[in-house]
C-alpha atoms as a PDB file:
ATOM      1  CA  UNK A   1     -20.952   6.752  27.787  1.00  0.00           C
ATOM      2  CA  UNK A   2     -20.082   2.927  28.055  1.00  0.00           C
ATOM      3  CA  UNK A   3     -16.932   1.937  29.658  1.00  0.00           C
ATOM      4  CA  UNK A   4     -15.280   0.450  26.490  1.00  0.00           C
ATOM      5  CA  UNK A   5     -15.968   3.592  24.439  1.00  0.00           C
ATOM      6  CA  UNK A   6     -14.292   5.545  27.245  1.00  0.00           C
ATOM      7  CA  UNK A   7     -11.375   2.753  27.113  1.00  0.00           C
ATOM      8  CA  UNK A   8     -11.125   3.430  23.270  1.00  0.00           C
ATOM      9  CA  UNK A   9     -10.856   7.049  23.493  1.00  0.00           C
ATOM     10  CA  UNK A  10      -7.832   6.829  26.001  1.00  0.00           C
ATOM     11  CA  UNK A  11      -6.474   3.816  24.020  1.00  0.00           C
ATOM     12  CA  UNK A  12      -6.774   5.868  20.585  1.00  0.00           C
ATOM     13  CA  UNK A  13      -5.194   9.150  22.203  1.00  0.00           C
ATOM     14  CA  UNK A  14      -1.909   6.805  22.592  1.00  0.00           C
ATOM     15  CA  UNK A  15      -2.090   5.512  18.847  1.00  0.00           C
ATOM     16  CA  UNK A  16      -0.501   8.364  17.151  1.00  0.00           C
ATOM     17  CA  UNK A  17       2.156   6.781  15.300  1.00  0.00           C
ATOM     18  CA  UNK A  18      -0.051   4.203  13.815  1.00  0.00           C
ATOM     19  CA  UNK A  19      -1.458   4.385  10.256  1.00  0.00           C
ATOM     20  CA  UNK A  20      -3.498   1.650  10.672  1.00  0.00           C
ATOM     21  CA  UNK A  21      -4.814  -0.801  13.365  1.00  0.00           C
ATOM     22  CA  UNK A  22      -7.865  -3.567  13.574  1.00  0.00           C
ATOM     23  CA  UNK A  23      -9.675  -3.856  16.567  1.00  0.00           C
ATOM     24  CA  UNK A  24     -10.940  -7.458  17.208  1.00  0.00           C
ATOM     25  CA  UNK A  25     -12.683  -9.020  20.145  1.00  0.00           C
ATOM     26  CA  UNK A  26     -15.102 -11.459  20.917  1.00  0.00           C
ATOM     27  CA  UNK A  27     -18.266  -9.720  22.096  1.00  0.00           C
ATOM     28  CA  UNK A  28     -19.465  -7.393  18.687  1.00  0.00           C
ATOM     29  CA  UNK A  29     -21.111  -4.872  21.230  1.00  0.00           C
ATOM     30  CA  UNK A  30     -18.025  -3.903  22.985  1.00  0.00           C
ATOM     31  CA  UNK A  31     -15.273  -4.346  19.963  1.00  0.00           C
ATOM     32  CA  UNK A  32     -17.150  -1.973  18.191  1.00  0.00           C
ATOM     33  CA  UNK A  33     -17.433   0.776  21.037  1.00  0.00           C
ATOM     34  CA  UNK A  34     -13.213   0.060  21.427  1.00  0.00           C
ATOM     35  CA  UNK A  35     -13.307   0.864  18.152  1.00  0.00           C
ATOM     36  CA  UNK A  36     -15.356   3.691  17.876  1.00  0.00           C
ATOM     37  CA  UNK A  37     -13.813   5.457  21.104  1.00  0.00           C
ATOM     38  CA  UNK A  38     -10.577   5.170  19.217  1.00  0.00           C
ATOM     39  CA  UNK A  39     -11.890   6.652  16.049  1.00  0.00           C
ATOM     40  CA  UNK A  40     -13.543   9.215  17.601  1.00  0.00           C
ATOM     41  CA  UNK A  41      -9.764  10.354  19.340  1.00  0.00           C
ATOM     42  CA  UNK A  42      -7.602   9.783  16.479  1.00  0.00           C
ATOM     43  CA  UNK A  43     -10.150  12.217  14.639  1.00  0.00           C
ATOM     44  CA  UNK A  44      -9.322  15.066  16.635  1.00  0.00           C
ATOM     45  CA  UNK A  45      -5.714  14.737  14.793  1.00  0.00           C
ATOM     46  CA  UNK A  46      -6.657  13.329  11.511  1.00  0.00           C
ATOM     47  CA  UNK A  47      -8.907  11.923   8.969  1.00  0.00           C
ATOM     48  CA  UNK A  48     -10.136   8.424  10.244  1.00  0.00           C
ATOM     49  CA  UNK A  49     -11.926   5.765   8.120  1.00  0.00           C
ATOM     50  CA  UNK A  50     -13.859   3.088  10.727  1.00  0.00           C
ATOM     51  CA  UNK A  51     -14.756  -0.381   8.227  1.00  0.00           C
ATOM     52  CA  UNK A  52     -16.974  -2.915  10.039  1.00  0.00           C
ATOM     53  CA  UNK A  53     -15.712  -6.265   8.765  1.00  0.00           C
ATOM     54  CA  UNK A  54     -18.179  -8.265  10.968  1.00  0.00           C
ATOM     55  CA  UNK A  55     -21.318  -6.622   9.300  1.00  0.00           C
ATOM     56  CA  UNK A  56     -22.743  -7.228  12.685  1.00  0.00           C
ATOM     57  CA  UNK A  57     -22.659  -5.219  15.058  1.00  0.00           C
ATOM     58  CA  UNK A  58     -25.496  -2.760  15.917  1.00  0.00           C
ATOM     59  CA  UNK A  59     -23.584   0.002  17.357  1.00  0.00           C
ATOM     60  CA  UNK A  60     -22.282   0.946  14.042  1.00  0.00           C
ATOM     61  CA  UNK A  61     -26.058   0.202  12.299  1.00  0.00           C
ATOM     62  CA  UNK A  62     -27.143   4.257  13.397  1.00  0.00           C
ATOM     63  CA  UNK A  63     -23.482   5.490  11.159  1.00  0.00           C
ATOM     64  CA  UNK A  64     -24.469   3.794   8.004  1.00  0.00           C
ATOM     65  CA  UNK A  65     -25.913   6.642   5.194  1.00  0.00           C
ATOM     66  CA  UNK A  66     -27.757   4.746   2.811  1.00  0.00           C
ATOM     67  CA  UNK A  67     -29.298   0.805   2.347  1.00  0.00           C
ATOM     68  CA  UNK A  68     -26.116  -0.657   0.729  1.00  0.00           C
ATOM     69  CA  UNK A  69     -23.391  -0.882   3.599  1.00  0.00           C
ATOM     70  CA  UNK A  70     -21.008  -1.613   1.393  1.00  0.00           C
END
């Protein structure tokens, strides 16, 4: 497990009275793991819907279903 998707999973455990949040950073790599360790704890309690506005970022490229990420 990276560090950053460890950081989002203790960050997202703390987010509980949030409906909504964007994650945004810098390096794609680690903004996406942030953001996926913080889906991935806020999912334990609800329904979570993870958008990649950057289009970018690998990490997420093994998630999407079909040919048309949109």
């Amino acid at each position: 497990m990276s560090r950053w998707l460890a950081e989002g999973r203790v960050l997202g455990k703390s987010l509980r009275r949030f409906h909504a949040i964007v994650v945004a950073g810098s390096d794609l790599e680690a903004t996406a793991e942030v953001a996926l360790g913080i889906a991935e704890a806020q999912s334990n309690e609800r329904k979570v819907i993870l958008g990649d506005l950057m289009a970018n970022a690998a990490r997420f490229g093994p998630l999407v279903g079909d040919e048309d990420p949109h």
